[in-house]
ModelCIF file with pLDDT and N, C-alpha, C, O atoms, coordinates in Angstrom:
data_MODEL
#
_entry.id   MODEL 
#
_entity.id                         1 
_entity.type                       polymer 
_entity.pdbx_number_of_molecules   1 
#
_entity_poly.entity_id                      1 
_entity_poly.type                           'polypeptide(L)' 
_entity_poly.nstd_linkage                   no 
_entity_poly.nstd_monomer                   no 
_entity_poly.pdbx_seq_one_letter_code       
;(UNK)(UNK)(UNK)(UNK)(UNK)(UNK)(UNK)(UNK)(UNK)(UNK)(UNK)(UNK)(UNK)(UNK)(UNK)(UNK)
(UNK)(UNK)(UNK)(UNK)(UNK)(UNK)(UNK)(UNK)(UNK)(UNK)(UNK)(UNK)(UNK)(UNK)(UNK)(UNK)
(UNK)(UNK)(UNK)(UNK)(UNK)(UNK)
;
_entity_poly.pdbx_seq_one_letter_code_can   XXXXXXXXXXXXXXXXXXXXXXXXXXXXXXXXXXXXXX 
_entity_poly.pdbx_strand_id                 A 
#
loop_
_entity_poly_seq.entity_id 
_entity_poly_seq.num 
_entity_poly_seq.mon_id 
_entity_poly_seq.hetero 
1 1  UNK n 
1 2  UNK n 
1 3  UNK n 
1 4  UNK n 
1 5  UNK n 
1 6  UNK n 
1 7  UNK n 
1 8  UNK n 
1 9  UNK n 
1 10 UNK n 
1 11 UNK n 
1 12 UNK n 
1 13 UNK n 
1 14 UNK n 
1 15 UNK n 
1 16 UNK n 
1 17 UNK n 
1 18 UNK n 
1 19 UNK n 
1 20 UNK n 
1 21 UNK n 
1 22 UNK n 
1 23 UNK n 
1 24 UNK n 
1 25 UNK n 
1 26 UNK n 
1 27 UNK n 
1 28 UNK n 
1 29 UNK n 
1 30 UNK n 
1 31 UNK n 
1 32 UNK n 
1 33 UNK n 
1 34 UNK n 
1 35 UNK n 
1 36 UNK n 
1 37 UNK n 
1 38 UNK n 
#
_struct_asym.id          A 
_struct_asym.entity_id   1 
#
loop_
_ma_qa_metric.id 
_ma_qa_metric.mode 
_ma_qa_metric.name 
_ma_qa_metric.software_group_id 
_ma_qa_metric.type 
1 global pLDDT . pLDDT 
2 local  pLDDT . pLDDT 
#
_ma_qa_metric_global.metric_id      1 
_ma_qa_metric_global.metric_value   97.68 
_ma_qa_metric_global.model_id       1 
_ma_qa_metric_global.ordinal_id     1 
#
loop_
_ma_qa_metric_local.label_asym_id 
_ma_qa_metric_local.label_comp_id 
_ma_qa_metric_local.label_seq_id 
_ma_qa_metric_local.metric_id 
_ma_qa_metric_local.metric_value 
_ma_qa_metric_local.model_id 
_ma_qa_metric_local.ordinal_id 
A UNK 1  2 95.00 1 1  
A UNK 2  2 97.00 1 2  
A UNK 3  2 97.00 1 3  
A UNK 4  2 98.00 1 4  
A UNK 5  2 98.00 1 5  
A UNK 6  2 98.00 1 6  
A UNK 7  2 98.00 1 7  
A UNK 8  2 98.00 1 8  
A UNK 9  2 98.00 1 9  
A UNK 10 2 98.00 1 10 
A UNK 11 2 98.00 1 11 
A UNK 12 2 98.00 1 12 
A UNK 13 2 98.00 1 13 
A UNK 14 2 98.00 1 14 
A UNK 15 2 98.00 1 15 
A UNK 16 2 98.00 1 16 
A UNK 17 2 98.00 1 17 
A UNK 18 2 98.00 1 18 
A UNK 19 2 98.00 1 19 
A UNK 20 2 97.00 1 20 
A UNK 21 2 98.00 1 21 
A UNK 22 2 98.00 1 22 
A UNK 23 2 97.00 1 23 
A UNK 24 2 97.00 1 24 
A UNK 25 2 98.00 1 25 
A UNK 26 2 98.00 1 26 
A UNK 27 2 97.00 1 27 
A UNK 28 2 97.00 1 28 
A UNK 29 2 98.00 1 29 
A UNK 30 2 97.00 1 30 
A UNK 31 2 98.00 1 31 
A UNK 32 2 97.00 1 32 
A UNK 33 2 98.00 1 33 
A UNK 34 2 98.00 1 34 
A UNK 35 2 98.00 1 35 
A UNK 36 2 98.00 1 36 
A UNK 37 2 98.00 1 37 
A UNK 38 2 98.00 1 38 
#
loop_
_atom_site.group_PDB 
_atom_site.id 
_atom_site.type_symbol 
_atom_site.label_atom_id 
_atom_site.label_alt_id 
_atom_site.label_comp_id 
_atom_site.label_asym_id 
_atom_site.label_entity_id 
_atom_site.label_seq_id 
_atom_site.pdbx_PDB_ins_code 
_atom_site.Cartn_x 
_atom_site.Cartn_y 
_atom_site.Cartn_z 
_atom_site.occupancy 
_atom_site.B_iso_or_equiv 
_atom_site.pdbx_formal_charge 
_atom_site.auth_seq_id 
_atom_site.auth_comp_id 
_atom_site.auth_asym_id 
_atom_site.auth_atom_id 
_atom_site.pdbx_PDB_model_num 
ATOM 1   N N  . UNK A 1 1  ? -15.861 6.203   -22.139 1.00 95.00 ? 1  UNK A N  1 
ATOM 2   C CA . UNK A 1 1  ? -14.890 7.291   -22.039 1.00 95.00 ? 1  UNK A CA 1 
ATOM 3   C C  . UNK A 1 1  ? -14.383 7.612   -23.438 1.00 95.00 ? 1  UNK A C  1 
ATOM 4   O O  . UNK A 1 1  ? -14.216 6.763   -24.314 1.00 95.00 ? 1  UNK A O  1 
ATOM 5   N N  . UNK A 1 2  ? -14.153 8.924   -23.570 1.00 97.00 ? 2  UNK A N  1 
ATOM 6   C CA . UNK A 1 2  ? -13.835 9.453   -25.157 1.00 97.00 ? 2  UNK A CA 1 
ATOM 7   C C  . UNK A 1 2  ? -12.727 8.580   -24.789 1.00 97.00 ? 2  UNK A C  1 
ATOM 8   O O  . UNK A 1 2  ? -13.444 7.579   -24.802 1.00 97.00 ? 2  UNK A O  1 
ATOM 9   N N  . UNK A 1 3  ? -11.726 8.169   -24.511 1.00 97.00 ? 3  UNK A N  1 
ATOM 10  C CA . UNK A 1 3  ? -10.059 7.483   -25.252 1.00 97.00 ? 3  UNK A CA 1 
ATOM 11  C C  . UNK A 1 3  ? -10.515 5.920   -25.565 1.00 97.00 ? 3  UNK A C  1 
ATOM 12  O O  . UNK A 1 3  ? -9.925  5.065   -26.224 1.00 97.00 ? 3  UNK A O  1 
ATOM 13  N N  . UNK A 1 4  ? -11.545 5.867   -24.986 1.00 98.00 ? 4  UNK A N  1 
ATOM 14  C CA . UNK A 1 4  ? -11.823 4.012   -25.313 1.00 98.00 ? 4  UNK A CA 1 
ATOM 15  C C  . UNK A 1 4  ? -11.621 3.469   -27.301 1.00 98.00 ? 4  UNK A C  1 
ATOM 16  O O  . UNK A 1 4  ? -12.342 3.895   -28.202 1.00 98.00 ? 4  UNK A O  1 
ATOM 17  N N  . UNK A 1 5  ? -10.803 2.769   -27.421 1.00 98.00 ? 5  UNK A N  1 
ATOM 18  C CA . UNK A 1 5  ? -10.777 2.424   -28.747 1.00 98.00 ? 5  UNK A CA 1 
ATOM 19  C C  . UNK A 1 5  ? -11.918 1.666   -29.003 1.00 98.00 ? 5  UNK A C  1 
ATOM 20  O O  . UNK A 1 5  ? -12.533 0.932   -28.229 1.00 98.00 ? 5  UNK A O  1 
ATOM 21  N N  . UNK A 1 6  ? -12.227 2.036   -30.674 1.00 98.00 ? 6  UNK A N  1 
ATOM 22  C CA . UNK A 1 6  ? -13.625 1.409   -31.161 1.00 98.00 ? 6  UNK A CA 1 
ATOM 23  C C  . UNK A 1 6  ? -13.766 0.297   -31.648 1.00 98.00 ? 6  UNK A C  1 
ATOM 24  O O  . UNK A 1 6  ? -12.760 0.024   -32.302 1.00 98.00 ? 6  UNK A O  1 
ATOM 25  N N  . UNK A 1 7  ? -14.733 -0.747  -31.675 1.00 98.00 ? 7  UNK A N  1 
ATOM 26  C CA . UNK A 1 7  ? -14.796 -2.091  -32.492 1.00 98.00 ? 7  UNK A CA 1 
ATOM 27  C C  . UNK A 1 7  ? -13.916 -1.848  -34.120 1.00 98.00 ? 7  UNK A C  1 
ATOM 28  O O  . UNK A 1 7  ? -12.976 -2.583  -34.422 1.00 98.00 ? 7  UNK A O  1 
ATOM 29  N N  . UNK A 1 8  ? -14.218 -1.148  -34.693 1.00 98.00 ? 8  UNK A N  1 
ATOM 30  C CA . UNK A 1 8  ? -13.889 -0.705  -36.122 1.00 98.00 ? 8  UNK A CA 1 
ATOM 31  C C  . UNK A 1 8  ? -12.508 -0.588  -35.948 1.00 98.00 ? 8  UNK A C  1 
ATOM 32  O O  . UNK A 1 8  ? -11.787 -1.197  -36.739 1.00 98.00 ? 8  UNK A O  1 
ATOM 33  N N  . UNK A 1 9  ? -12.040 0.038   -35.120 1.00 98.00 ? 9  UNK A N  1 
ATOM 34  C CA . UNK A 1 9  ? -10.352 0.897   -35.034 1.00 98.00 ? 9  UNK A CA 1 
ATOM 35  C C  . UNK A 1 9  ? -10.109 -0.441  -34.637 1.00 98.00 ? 9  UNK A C  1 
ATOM 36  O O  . UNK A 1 9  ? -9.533  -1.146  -35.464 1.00 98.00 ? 9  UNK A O  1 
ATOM 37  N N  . UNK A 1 10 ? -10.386 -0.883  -33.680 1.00 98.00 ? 10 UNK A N  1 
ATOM 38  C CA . UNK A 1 10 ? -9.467  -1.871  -33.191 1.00 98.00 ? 10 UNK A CA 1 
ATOM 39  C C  . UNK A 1 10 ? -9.297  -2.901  -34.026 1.00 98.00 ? 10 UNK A C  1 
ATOM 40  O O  . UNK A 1 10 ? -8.165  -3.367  -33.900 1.00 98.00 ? 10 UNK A O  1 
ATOM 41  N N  . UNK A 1 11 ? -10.126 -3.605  -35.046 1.00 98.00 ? 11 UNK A N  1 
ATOM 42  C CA . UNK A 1 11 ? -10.282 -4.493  -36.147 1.00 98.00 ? 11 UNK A CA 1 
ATOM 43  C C  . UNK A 1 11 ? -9.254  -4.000  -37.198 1.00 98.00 ? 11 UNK A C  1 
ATOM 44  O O  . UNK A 1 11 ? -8.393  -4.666  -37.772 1.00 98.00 ? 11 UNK A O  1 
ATOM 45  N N  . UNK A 1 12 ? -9.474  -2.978  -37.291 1.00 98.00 ? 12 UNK A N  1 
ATOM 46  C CA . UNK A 1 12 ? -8.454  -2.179  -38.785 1.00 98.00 ? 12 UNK A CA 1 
ATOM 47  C C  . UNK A 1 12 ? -6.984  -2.509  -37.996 1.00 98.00 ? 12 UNK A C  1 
ATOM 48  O O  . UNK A 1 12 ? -6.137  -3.316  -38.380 1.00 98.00 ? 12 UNK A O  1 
ATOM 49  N N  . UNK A 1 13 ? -6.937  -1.829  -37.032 1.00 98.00 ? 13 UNK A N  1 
ATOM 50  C CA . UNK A 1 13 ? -5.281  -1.770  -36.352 1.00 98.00 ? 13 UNK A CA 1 
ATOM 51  C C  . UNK A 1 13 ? -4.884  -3.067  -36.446 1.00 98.00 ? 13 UNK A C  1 
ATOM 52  O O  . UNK A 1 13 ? -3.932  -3.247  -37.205 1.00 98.00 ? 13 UNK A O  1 
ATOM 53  N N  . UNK A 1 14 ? -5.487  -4.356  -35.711 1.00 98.00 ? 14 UNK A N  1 
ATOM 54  C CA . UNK A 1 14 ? -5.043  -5.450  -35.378 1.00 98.00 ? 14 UNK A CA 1 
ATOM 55  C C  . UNK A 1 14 ? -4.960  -6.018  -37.151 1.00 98.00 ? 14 UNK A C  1 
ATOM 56  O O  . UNK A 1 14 ? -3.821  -6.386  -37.438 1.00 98.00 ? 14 UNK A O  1 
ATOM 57  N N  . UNK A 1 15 ? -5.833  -6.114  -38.152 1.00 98.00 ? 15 UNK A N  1 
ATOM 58  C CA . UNK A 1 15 ? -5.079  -6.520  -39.191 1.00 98.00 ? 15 UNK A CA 1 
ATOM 59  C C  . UNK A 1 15 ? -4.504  -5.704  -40.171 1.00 98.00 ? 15 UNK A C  1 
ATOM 60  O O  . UNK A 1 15 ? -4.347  -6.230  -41.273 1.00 98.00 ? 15 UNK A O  1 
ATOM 61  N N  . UNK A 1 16 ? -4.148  -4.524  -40.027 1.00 98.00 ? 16 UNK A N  1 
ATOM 62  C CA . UNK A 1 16 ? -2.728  -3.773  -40.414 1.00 98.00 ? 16 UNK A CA 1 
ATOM 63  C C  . UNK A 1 16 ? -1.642  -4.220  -40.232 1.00 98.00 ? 16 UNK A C  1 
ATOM 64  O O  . UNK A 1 16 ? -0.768  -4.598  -41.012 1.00 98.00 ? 16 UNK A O  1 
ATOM 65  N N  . UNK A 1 17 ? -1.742  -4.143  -38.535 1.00 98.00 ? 17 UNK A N  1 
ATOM 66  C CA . UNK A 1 17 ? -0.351  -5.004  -37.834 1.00 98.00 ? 17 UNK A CA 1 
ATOM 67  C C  . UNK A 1 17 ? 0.040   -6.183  -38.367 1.00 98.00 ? 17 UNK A C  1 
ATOM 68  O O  . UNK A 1 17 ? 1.095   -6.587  -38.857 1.00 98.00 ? 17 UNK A O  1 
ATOM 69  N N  . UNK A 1 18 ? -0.967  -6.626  -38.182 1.00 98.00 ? 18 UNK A N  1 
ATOM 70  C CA . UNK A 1 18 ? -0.932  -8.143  -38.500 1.00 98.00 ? 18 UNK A CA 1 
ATOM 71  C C  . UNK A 1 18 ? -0.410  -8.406  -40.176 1.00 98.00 ? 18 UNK A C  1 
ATOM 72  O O  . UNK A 1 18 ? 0.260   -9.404  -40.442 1.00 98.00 ? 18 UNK A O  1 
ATOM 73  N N  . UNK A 1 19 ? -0.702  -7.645  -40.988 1.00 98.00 ? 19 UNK A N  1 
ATOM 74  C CA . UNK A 1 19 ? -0.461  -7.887  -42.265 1.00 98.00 ? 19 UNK A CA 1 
ATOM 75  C C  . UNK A 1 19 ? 1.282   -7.466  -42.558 1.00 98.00 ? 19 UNK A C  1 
ATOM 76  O O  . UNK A 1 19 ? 1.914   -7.795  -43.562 1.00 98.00 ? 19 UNK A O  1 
ATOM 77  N N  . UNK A 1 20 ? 1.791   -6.694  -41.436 1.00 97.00 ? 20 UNK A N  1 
ATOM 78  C CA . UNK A 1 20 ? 3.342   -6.290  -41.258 1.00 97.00 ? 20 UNK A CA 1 
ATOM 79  C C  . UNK A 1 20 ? 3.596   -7.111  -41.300 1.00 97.00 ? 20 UNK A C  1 
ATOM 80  O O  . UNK A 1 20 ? 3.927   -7.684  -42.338 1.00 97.00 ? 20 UNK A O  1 
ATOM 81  N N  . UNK A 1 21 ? 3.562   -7.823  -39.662 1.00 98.00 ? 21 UNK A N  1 
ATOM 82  C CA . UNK A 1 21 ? 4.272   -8.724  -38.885 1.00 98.00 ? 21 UNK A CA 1 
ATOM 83  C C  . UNK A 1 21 ? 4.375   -10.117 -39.600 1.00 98.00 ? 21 UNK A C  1 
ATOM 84  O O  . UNK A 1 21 ? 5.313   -10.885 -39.388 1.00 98.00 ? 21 UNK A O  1 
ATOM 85  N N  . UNK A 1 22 ? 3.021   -10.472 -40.734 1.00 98.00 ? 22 UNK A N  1 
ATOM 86  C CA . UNK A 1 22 ? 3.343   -11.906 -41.304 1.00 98.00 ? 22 UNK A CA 1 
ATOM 87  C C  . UNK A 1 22 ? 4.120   -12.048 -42.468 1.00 98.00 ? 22 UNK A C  1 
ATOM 88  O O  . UNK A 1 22 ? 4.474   -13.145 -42.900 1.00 98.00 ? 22 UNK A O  1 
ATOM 89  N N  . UNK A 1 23 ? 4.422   -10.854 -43.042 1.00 97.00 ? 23 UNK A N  1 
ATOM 90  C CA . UNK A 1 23 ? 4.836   -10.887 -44.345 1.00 97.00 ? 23 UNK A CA 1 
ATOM 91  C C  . UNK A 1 23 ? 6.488   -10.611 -44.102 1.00 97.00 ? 23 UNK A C  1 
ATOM 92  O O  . UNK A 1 23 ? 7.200   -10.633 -45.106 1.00 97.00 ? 23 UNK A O  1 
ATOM 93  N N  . UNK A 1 24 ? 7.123   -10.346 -42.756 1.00 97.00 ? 24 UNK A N  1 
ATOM 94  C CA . UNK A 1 24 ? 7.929   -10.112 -42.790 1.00 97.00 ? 24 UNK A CA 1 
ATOM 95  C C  . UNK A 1 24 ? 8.810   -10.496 -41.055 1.00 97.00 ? 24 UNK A C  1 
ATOM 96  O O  . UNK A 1 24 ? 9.985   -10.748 -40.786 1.00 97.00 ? 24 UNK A O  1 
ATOM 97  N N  . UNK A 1 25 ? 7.618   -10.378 -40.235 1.00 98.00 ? 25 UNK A N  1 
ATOM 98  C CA . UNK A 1 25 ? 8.786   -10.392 -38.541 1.00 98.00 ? 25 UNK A CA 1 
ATOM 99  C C  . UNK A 1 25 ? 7.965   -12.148 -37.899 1.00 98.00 ? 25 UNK A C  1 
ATOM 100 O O  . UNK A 1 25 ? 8.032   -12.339 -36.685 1.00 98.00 ? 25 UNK A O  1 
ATOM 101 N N  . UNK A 1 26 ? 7.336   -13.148 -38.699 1.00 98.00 ? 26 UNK A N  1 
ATOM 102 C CA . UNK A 1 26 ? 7.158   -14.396 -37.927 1.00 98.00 ? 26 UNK A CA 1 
ATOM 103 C C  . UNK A 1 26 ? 8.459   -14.638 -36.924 1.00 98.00 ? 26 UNK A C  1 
ATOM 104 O O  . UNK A 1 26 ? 9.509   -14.813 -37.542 1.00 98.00 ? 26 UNK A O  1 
ATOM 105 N N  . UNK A 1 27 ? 8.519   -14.660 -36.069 1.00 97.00 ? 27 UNK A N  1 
ATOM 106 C CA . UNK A 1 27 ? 9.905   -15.430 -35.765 1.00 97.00 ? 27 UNK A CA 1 
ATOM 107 C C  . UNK A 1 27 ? 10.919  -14.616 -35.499 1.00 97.00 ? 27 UNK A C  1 
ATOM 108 O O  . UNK A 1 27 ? 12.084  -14.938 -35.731 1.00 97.00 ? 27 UNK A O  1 
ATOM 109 N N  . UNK A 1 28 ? 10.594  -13.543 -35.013 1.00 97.00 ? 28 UNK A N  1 
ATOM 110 C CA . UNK A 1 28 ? 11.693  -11.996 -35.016 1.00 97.00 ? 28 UNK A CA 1 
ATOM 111 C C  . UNK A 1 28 ? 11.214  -11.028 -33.948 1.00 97.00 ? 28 UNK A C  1 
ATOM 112 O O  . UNK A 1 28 ? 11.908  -10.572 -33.039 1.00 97.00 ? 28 UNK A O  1 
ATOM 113 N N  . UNK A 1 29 ? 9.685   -10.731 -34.227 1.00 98.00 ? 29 UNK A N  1 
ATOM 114 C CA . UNK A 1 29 ? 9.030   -9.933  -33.528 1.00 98.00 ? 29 UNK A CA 1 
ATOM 115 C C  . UNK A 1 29 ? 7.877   -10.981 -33.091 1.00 98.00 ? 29 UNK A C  1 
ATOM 116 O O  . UNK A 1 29 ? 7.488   -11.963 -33.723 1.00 98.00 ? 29 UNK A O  1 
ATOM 117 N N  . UNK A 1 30 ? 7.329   -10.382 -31.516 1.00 97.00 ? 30 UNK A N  1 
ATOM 118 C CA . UNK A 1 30 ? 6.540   -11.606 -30.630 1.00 97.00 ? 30 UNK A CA 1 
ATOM 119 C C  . UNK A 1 30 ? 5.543   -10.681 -30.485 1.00 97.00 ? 30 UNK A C  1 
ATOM 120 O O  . UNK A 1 30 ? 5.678   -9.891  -29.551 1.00 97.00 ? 30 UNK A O  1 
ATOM 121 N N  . UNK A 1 31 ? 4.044   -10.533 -31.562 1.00 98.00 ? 31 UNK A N  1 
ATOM 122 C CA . UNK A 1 31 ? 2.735   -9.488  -30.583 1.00 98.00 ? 31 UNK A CA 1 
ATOM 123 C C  . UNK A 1 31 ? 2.244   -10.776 -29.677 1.00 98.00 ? 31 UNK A C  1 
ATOM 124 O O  . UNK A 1 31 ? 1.986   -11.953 -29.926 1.00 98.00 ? 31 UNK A O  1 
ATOM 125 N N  . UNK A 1 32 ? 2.247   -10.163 -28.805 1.00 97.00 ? 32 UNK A N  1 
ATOM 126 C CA . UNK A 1 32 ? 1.535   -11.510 -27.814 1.00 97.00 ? 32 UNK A CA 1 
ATOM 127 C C  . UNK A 1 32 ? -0.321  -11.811 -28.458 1.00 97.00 ? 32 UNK A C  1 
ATOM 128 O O  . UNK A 1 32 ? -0.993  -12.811 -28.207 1.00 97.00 ? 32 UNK A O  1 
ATOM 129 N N  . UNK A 1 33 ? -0.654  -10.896 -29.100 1.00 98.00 ? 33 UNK A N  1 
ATOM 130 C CA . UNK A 1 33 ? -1.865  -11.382 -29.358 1.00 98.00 ? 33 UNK A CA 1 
ATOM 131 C C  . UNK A 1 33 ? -1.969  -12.107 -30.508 1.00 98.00 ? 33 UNK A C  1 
ATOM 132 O O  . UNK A 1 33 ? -2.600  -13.151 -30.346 1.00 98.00 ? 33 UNK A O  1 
ATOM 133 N N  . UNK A 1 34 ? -1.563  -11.914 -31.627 1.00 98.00 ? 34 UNK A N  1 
ATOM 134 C CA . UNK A 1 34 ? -0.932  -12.714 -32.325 1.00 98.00 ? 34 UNK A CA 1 
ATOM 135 C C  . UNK A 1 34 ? -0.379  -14.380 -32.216 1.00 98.00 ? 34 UNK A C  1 
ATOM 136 O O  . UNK A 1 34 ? -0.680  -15.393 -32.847 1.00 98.00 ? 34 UNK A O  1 
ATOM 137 N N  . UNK A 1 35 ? 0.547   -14.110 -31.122 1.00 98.00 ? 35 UNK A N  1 
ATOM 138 C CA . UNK A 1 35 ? 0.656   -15.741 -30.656 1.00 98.00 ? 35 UNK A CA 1 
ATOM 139 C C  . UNK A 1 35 ? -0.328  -16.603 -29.934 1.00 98.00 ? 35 UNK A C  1 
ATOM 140 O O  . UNK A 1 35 ? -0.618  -17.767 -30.208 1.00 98.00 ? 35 UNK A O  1 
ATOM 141 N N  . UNK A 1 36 ? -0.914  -15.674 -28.733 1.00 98.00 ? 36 UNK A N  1 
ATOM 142 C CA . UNK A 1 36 ? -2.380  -16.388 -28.182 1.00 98.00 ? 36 UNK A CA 1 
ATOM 143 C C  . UNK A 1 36 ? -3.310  -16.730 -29.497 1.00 98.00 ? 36 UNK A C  1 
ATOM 144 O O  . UNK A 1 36 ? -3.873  -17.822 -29.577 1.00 98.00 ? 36 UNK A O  1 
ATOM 145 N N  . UNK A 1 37 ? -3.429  -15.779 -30.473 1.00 98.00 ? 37 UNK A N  1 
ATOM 146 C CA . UNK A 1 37 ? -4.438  -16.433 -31.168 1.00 98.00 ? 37 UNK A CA 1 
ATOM 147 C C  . UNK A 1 37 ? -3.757  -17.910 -31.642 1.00 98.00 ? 37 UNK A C  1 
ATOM 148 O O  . UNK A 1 37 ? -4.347  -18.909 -31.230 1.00 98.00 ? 37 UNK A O  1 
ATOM 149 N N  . UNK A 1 38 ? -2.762  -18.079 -32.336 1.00 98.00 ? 38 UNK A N  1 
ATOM 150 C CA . UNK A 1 38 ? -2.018  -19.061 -32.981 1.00 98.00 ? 38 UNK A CA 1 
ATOM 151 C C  . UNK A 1 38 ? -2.066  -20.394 -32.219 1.00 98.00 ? 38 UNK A C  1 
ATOM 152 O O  . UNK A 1 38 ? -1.460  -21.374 -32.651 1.00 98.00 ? 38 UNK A O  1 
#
């Protein structure tokens, strides 16, 4: 389906986010995927 997100997008997004959330919300803000990985 055209709205399905792509291997590529979804890789970029998740360590964008990810590069926020560690440099600044550990312990503040909860991505649940983030913690499952951990």
């Amino acid at each position: 389906a055209d709205f399905s997100v792509t291997p590529g997008l979804w890789g970029d997004f998740l360590c964008r986010v990810f590069d926020r959330w560690v440099r600044a919300d550990v312990g503040t803000y909860f991505v649940q995927l983030f913690d499952a990985t951990l």
